[in-house]
N, C-alpha and C. Protein backbone atom coordinates (compact mmCIF):
# COMPACT_ATOMS: atom_id res chain seq x y z
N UNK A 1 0.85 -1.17 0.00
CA UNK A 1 0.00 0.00 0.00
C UNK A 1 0.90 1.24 0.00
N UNK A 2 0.29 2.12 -0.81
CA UNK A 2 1.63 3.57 -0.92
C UNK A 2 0.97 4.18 -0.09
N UNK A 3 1.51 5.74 0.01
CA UNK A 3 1.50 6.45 0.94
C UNK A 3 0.03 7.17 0.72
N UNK A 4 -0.35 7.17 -0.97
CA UNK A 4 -1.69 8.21 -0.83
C UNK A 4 -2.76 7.26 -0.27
N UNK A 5 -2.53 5.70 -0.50
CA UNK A 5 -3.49 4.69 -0.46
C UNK A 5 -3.55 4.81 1.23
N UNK A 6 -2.70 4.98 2.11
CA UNK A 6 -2.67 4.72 4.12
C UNK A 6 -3.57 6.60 4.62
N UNK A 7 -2.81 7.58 3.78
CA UNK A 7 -3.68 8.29 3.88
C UNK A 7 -5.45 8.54 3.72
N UNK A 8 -5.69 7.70 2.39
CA UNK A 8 -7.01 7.93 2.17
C UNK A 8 -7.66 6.98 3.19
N UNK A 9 -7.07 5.77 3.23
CA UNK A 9 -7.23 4.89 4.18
C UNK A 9 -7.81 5.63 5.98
N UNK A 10 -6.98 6.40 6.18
CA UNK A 10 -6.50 7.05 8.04
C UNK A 10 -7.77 8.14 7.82
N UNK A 11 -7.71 8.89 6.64
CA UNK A 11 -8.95 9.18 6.74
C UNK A 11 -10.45 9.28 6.79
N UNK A 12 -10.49 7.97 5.97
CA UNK A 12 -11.81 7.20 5.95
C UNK A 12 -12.36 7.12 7.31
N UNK A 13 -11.22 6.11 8.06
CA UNK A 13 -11.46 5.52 9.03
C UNK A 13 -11.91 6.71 10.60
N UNK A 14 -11.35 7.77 10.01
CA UNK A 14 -11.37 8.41 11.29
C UNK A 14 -12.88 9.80 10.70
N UNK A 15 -12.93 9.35 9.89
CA UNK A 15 -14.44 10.48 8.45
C UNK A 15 -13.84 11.31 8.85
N UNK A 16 -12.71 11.78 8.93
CA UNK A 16 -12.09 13.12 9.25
C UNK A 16 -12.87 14.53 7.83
N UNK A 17 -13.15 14.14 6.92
CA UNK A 17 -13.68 15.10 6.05
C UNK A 17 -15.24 15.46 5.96
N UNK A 18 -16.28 14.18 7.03
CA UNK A 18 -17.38 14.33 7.39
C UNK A 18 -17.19 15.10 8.42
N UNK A 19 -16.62 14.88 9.63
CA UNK A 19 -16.77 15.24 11.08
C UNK A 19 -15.27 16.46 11.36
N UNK A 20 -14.70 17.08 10.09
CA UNK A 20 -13.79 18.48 10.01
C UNK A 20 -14.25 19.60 10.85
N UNK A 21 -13.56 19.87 11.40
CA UNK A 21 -13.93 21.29 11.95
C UNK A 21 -13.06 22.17 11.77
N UNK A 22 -11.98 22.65 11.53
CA UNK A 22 -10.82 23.19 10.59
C UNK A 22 -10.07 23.15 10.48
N UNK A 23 -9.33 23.53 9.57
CA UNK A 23 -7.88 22.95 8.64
C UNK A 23 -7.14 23.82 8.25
N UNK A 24 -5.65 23.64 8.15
CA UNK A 24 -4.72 24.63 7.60
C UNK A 24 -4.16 23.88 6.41
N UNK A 25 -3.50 24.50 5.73
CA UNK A 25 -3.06 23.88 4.41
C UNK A 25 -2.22 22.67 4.74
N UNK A 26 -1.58 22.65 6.03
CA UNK A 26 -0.97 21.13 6.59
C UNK A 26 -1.89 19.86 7.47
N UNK A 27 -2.72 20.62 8.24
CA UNK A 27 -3.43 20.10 9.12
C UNK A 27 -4.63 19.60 9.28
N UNK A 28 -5.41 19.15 9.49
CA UNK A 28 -6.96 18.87 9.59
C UNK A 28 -7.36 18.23 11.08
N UNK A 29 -8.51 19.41 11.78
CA UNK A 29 -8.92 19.06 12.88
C UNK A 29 -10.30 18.70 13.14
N UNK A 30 -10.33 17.24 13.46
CA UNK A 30 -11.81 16.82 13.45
C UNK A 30 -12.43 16.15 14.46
N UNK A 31 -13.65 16.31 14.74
CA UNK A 31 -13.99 15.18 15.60
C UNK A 31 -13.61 13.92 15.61
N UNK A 32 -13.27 12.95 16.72
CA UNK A 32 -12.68 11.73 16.54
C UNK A 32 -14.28 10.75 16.91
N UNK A 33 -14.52 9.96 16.09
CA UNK A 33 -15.74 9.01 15.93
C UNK A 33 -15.85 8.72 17.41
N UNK A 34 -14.79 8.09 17.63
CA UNK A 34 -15.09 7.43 19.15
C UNK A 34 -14.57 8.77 20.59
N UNK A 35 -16.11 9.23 21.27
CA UNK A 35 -15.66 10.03 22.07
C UNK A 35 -15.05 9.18 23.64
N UNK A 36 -14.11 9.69 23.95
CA UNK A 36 -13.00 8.83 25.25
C UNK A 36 -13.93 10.18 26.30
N UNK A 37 -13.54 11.39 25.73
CA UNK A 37 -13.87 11.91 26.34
C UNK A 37 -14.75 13.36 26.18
N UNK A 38 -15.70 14.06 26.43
CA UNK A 38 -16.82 14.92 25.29
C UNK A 38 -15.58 15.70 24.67
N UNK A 39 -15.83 15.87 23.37
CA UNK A 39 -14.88 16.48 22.31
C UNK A 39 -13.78 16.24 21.89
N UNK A 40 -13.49 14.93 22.32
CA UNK A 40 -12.33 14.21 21.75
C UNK A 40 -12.32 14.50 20.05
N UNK A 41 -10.83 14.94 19.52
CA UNK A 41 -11.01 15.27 18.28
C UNK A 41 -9.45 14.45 17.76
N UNK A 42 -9.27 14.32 16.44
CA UNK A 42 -8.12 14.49 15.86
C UNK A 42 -7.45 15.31 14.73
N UNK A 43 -6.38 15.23 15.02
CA UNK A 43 -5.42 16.37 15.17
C UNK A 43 -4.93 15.81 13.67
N UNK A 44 -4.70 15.77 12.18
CA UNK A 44 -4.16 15.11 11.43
C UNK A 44 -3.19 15.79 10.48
N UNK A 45 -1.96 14.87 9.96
CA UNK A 45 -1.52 15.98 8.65
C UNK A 45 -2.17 15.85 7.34
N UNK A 46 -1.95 16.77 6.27
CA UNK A 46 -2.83 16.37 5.54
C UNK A 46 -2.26 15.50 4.24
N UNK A 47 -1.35 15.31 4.45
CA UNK A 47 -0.45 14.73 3.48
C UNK A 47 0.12 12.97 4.03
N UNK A 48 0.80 12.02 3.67
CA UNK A 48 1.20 11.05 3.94
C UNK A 48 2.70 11.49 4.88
N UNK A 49 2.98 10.78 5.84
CA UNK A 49 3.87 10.75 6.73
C UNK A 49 3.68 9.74 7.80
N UNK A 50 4.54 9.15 7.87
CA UNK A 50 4.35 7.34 8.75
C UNK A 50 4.89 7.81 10.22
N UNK A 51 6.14 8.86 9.88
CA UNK A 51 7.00 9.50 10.93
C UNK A 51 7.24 10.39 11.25
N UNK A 52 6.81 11.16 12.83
CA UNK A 52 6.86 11.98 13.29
C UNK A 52 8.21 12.96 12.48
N UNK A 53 9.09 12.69 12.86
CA UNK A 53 10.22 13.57 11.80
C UNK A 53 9.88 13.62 10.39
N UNK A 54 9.25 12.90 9.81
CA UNK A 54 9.28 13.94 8.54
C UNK A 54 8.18 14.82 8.15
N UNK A 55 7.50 15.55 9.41
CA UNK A 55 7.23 16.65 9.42
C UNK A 55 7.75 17.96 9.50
N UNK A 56 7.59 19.09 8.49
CA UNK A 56 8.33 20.12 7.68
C UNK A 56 8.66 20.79 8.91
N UNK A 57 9.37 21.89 9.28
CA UNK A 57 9.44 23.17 9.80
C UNK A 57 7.98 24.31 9.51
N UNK A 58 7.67 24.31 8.39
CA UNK A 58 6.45 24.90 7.85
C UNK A 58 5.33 24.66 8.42
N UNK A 59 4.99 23.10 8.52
CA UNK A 59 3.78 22.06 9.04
C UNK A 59 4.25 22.28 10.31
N UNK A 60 5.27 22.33 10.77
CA UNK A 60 4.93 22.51 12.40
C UNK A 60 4.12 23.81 12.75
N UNK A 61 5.08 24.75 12.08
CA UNK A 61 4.44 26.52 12.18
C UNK A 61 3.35 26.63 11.93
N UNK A 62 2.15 25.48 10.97
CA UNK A 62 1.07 26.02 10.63
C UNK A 62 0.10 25.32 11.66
N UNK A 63 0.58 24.07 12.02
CA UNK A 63 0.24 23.05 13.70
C UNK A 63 -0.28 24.22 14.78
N UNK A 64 1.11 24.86 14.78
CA UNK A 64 1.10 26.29 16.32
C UNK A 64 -0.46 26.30 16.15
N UNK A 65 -0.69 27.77 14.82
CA UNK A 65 -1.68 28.34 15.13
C UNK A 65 -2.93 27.86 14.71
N UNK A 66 -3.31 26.50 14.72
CA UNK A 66 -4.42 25.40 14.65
C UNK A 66 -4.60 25.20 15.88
N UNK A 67 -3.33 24.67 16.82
CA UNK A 67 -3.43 24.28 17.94
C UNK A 67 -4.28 25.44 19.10
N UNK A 68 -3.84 27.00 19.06
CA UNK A 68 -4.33 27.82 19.30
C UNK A 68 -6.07 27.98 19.44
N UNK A 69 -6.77 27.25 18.29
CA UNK A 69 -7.66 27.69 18.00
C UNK A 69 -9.06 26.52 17.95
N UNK A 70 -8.21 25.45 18.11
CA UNK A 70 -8.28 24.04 19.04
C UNK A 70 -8.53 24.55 20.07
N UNK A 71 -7.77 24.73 20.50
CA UNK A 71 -7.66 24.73 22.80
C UNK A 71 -8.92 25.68 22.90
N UNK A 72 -8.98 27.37 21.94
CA UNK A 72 -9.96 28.21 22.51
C UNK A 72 -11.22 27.38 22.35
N UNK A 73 -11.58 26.92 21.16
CA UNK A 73 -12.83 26.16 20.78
C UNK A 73 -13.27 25.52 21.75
N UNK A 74 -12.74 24.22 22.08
CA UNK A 74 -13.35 23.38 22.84
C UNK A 74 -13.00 24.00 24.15
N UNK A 75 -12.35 24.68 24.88
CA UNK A 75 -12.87 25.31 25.68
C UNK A 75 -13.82 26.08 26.38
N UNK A 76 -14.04 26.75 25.01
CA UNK A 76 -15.39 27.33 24.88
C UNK A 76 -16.41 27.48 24.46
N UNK A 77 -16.90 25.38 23.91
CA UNK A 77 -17.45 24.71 24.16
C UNK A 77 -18.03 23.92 25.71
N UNK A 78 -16.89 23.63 25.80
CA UNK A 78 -17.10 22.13 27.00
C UNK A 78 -16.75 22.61 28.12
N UNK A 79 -15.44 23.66 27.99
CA UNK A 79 -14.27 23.34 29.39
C UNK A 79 -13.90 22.96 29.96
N UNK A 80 -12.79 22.34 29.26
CA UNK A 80 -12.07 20.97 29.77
C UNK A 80 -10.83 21.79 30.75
N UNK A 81 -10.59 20.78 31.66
CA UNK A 81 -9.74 21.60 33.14
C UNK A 81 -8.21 20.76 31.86
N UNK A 82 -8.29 20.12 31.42
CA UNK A 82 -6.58 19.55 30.56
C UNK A 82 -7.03 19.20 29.78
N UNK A 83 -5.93 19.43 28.65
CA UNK A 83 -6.37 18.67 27.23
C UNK A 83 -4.83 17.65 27.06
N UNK A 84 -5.21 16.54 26.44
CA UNK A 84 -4.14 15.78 25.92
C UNK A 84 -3.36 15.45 24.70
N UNK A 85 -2.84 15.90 24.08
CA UNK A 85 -2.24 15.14 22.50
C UNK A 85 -1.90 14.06 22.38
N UNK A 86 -1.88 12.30 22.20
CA UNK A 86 -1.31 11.39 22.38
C UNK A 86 -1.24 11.13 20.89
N UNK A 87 -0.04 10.87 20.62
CA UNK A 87 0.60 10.33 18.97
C UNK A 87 1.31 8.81 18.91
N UNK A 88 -0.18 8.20 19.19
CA UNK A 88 0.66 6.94 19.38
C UNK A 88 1.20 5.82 18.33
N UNK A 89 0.47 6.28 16.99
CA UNK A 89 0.64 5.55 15.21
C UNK A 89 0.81 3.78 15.49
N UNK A 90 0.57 3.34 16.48
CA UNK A 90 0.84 1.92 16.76
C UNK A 90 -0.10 1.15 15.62
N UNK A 91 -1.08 1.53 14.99
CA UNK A 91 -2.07 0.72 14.13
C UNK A 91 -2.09 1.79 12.94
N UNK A 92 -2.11 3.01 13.32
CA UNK A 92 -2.56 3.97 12.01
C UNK A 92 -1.45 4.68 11.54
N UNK A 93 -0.30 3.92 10.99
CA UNK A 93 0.90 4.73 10.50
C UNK A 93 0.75 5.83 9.67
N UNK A 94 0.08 7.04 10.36
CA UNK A 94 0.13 8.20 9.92
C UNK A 94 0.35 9.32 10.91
N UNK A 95 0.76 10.07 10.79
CA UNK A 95 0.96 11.39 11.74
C UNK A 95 0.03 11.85 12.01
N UNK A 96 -0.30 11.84 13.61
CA UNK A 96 -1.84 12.55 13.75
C UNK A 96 -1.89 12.13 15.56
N UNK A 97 -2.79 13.11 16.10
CA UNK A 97 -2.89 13.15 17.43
C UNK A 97 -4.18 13.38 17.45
N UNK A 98 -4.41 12.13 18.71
CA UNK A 98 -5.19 12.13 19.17
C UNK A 98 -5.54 12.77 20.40
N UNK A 99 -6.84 13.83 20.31
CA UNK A 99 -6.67 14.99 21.31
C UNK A 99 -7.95 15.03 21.94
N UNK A 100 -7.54 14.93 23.46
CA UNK A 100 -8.36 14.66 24.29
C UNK A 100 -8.64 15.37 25.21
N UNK A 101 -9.65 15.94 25.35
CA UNK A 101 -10.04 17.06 26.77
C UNK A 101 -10.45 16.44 27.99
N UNK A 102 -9.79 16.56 29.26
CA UNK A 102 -9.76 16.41 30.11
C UNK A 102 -10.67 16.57 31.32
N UNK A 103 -11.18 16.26 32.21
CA UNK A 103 -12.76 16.74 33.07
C UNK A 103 -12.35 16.25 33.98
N UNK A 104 -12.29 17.28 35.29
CA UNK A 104 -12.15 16.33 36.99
C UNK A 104 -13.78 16.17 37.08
N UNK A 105 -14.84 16.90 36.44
CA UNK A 105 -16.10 16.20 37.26
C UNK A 105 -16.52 16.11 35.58
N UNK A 106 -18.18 15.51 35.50
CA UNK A 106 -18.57 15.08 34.74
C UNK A 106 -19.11 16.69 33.93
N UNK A 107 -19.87 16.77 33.09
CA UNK A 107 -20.49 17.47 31.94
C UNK A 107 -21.56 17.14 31.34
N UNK A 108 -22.41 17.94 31.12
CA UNK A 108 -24.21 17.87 30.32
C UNK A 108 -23.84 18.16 29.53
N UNK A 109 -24.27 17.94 28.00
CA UNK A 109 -24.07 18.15 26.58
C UNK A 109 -25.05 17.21 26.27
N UNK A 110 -25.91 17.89 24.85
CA UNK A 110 -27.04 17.11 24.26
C UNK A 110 -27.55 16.44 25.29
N UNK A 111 -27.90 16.62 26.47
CA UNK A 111 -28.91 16.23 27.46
C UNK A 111 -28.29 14.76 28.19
N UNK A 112 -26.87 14.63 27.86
CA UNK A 112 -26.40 13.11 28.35
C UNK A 112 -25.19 13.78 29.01
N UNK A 113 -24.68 12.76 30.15
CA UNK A 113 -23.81 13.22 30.74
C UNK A 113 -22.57 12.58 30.73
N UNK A 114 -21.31 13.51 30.53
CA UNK A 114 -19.95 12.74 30.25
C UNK A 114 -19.05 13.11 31.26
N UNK A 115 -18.23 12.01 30.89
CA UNK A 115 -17.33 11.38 32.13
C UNK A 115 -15.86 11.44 31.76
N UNK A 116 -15.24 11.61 32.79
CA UNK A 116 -13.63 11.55 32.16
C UNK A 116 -13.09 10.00 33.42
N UNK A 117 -13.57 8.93 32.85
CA UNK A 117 -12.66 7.94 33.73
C UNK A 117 -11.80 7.76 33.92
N UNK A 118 -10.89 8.29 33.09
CA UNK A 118 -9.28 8.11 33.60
C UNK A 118 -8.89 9.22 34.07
N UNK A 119 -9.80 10.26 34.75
CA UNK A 119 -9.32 11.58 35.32
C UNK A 119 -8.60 11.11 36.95
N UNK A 120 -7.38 11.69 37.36
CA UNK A 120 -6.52 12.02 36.38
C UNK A 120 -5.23 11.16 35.92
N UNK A 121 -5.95 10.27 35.99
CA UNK A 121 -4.16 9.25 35.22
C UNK A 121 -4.77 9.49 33.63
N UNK A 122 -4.18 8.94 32.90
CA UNK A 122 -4.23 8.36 31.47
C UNK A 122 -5.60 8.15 30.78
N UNK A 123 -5.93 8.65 29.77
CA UNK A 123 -7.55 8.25 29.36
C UNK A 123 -7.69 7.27 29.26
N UNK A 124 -9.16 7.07 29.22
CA UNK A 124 -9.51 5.76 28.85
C UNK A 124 -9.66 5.69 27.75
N UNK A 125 -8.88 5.51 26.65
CA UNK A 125 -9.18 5.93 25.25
C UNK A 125 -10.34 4.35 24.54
N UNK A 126 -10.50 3.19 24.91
CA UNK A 126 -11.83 2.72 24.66
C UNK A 126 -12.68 2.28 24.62
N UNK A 127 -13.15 4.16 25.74
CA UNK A 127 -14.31 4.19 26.21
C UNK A 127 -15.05 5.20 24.72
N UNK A 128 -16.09 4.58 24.63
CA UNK A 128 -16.83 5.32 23.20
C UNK A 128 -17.97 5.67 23.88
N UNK A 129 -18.03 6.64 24.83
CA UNK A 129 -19.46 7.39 24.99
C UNK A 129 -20.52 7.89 24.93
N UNK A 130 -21.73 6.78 24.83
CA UNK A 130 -22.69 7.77 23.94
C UNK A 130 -22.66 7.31 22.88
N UNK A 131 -22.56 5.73 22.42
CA UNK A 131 -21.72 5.73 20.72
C UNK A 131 -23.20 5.14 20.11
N UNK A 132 -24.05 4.61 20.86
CA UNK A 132 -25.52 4.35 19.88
C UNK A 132 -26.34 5.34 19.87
N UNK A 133 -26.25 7.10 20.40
CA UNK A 133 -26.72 8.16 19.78
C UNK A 133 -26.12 8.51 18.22
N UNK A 134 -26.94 8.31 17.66
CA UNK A 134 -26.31 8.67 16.27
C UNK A 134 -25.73 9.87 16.00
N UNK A 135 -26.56 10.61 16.64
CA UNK A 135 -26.58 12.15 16.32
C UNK A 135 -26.01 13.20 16.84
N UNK A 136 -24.44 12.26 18.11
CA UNK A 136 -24.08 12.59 18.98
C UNK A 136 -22.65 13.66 18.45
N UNK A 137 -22.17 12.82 17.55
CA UNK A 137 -21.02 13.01 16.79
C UNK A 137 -20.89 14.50 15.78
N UNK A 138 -22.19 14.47 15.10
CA UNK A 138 -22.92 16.02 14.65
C UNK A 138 -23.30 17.10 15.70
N UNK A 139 -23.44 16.89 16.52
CA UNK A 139 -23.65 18.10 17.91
C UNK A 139 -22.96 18.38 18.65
N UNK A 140 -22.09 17.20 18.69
CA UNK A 140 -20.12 17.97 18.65
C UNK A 140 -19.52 18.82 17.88
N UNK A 141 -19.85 18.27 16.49
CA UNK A 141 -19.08 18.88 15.23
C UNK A 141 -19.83 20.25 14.95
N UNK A 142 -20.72 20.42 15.24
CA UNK A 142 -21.77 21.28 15.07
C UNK A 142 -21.02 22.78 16.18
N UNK A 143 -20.69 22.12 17.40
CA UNK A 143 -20.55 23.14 18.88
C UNK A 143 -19.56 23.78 18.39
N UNK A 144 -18.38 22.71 18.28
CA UNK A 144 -17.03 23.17 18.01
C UNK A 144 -16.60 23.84 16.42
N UNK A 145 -17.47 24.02 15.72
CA UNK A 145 -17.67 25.30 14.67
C UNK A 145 -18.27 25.80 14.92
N UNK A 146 -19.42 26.11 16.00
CA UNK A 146 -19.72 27.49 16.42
C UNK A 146 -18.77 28.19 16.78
N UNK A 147 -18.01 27.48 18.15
CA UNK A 147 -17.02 28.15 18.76
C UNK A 147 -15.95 28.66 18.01
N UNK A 148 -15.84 27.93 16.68
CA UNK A 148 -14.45 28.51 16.03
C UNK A 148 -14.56 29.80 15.59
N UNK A 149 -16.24 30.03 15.64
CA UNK A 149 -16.58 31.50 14.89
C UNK A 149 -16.58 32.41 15.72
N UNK A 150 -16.33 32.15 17.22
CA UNK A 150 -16.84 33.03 18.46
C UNK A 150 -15.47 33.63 18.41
């Protein structure tokens, strides 16, 4: 499998182009299907890369001010007390973080209530919360482009 084939692949899998909430010419930030924790998103490049180093100087610089605008969003969405980046590529050899907001107590959103179980060691990354609301995943994606506009 080449490199455009693991990309189209990493993105399928994660509908990063259904569930987008915004992107820089390197980056793409989206809801992540399975919530660990409310607004769990990922963090992706937009190009093929298996390895952390062969990401540009450029792609980092354009990362910064994504990351920026990440943290305000779901903050001011949810308000998460920590957020996490974990880049772990163990199954999805592509560059991309998985980013996780943090909660010492629980949270109301869409009328259900979320939990941070691994608060505060390590997430529980799978825990999928909420995952037979269908409509759960769109009222995330939905919040966190309001907020990008706020």
């Amino acid at each position: 499998m080449d490199g455009s084939q693991r990309l189209a692949g990493f993105r399928a899998k994660f509908r990063v182009d259904e569930l987008l909430v915004a992107s820089t010419p390197a980056w793409s930030w989206s809801v992540r299907p399975g919530q660990a924790t409310l607004g769990c998103g990922v963090l992706s490049l937009n190009r093929h890369a298996a390895q952390f180093s062969e990401v540009t100087a450029a792609e980092m610089a354009d990362l910064s001010g994504l990351l920026g605008k990440l943290e305000r969003a779901v903050q001011s969405a949810f308000g998460y007390d920590r957020i996490n980046y974990l880049m772990l590529m163990m199954v999805d050899h592509q560059v991309h973080f998985h980013v996780i907001p943090r909660y010492a107590a629980s949270r109301q959103f869409a009328g259900l209530e979320w939990v941070d179980p691994g608060w505060p060691a390590f997430p529980a990354l799978t825990e999928q919360q909420h995952d037979r609301r269908t409509d759960v995943l769109a009222l995330i994606h939905q919040e966190l482009q309001a907020a990008c506009t706020d």
